[in-house]
C-alpha atoms as a PDB file:
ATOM      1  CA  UNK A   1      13.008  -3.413  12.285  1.00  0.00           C
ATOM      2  CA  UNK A   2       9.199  -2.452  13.222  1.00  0.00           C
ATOM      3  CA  UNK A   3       7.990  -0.754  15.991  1.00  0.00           C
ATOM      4  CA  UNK A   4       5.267  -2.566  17.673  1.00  0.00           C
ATOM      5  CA  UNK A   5       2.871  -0.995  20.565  1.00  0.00           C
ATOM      6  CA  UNK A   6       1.582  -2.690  23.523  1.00  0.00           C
ATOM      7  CA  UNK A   7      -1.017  -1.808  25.934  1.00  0.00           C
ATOM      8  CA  UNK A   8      -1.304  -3.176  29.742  1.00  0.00           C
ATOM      9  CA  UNK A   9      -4.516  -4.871  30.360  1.00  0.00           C
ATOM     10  CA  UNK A  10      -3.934  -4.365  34.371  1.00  0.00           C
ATOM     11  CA  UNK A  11      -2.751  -0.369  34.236  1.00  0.00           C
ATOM     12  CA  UNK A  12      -3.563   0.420  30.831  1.00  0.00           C
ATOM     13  CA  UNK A  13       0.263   1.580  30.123  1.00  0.00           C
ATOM     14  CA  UNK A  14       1.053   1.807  26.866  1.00  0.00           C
ATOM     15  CA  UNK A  15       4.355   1.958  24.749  1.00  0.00           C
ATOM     16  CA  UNK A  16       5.891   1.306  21.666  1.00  0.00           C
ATOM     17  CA  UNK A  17       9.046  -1.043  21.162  1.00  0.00           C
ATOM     18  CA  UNK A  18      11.929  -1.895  18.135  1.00  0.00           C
ATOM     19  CA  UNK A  19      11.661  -5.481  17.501  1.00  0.00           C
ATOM     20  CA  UNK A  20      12.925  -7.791  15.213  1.00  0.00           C
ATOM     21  CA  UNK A  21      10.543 -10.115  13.572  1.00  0.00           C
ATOM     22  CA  UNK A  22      12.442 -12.993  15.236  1.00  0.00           C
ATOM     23  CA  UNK A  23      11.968 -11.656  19.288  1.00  0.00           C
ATOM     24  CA  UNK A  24       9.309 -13.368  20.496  1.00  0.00           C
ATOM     25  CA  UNK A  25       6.199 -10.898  21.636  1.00  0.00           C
ATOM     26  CA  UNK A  26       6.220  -9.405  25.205  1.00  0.00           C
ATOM     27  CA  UNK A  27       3.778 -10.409  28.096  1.00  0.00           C
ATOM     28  CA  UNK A  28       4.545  -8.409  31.408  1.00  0.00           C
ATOM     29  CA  UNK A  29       4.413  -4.851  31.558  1.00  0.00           C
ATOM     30  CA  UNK A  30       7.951  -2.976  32.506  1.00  0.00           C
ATOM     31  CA  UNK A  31       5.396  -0.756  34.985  1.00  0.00           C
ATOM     32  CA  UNK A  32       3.269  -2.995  36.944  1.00  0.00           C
ATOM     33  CA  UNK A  33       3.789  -6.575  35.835  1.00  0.00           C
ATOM     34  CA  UNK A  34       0.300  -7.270  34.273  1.00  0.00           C
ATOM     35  CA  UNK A  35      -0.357  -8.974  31.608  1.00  0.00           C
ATOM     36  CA  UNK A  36       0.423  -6.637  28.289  1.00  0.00           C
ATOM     37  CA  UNK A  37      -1.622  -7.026  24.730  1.00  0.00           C
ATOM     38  CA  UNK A  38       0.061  -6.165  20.956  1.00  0.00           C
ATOM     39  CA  UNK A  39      -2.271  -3.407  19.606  1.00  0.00           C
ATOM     40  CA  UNK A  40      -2.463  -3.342  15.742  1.00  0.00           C
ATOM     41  CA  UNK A  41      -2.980  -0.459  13.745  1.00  0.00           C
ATOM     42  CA  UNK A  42      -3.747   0.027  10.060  1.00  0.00           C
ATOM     43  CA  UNK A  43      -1.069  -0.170   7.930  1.00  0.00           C
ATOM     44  CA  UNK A  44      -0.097   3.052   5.831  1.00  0.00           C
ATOM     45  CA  UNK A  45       0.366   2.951   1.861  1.00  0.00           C
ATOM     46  CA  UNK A  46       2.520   5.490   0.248  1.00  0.00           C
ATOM     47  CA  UNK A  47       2.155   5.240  -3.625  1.00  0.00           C
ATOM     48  CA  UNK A  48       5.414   6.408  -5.131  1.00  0.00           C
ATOM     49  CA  UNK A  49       6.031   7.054  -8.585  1.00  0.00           C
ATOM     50  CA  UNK A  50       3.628   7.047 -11.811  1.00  0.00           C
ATOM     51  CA  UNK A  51       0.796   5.585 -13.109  1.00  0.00           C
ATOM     52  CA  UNK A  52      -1.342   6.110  -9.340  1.00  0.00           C
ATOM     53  CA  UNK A  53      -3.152   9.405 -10.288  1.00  0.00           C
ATOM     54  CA  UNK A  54      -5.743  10.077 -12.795  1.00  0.00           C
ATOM     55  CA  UNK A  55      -3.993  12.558 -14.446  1.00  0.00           C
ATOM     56  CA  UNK A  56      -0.832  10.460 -14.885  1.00  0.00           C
ATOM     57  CA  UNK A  57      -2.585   8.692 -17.798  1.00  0.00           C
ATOM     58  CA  UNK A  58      -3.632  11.386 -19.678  1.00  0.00           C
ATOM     59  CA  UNK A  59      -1.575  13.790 -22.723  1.00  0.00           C
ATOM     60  CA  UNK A  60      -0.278  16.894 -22.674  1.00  0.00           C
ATOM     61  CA  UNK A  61      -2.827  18.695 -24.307  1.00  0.00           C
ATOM     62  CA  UNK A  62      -5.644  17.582 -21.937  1.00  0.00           C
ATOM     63  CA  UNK A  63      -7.609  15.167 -24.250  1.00  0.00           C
ATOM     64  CA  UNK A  64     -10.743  13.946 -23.166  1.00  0.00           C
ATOM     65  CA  UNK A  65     -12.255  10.254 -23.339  1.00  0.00           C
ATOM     66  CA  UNK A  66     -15.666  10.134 -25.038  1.00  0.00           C
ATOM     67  CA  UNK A  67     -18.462   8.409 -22.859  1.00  0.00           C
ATOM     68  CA  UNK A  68     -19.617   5.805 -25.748  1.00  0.00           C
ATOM     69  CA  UNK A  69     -18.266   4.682 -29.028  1.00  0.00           C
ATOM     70  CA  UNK A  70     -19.825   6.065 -31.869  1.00  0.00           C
ATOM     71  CA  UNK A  71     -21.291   4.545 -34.660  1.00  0.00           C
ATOM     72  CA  UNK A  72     -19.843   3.431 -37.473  1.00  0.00           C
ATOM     73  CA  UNK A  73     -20.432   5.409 -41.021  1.00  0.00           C
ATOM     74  CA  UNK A  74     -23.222   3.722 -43.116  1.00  0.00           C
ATOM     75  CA  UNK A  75     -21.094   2.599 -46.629  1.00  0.00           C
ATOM     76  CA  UNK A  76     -22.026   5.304 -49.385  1.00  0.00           C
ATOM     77  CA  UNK A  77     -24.080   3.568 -51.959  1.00  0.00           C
ATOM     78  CA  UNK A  78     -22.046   2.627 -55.260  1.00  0.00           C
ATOM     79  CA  UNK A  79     -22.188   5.212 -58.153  1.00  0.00           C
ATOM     80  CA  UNK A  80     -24.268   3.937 -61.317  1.00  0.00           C
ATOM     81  CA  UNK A  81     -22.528   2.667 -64.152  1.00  0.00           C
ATOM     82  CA  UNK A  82     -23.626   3.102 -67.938  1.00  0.00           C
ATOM     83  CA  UNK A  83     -23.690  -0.678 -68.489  1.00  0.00           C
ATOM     84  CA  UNK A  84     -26.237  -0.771 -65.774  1.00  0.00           C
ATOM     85  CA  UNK A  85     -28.345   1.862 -67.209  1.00  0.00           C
ATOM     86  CA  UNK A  86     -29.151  -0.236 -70.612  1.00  0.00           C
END
């Protein structure tokens, strides 16, 4: 179940709480009665396993990735033939 915090708009108490997705959200504050707000906070990512770091991609033997393709060969030119030559 999550743990939600609220903050009194009247006293400015704040708490956190276990509910269930199903309770229904609070509106009086346990310490003075006033009327409470949900606060929301970022949410926190945990990446677990591979594939997430740059070096997860990469061999063994620490092989580099070239910044542009190079160019391909120019064809050598054919050898002359005898036949040609007459």
């Amino acid at each position: 179940m999550p743990t939600y915090a609220y903050a009194c708009k009247d006293c400015s108490h704040a708490f956190d709480i276990v509910q269930s997705f199903t309770d229904s959200t609070l509106t009086s504050c346990p310490e003075c009665q006033g009327t409470l707000r949900k606060k929301f906070n970022s949410v926190g990512v945990v990446f677990k396993g591979s594939g997430f770091y740059r070096t997860d991609s990469r061999d063994a033997k620490g092989s580099t990735v070239s910044a542009a393709p190079s160019a391909p060969a120019a064809p050598a030119p054919a050898p002359a033939t005898a036949a040609a030559a007459s």
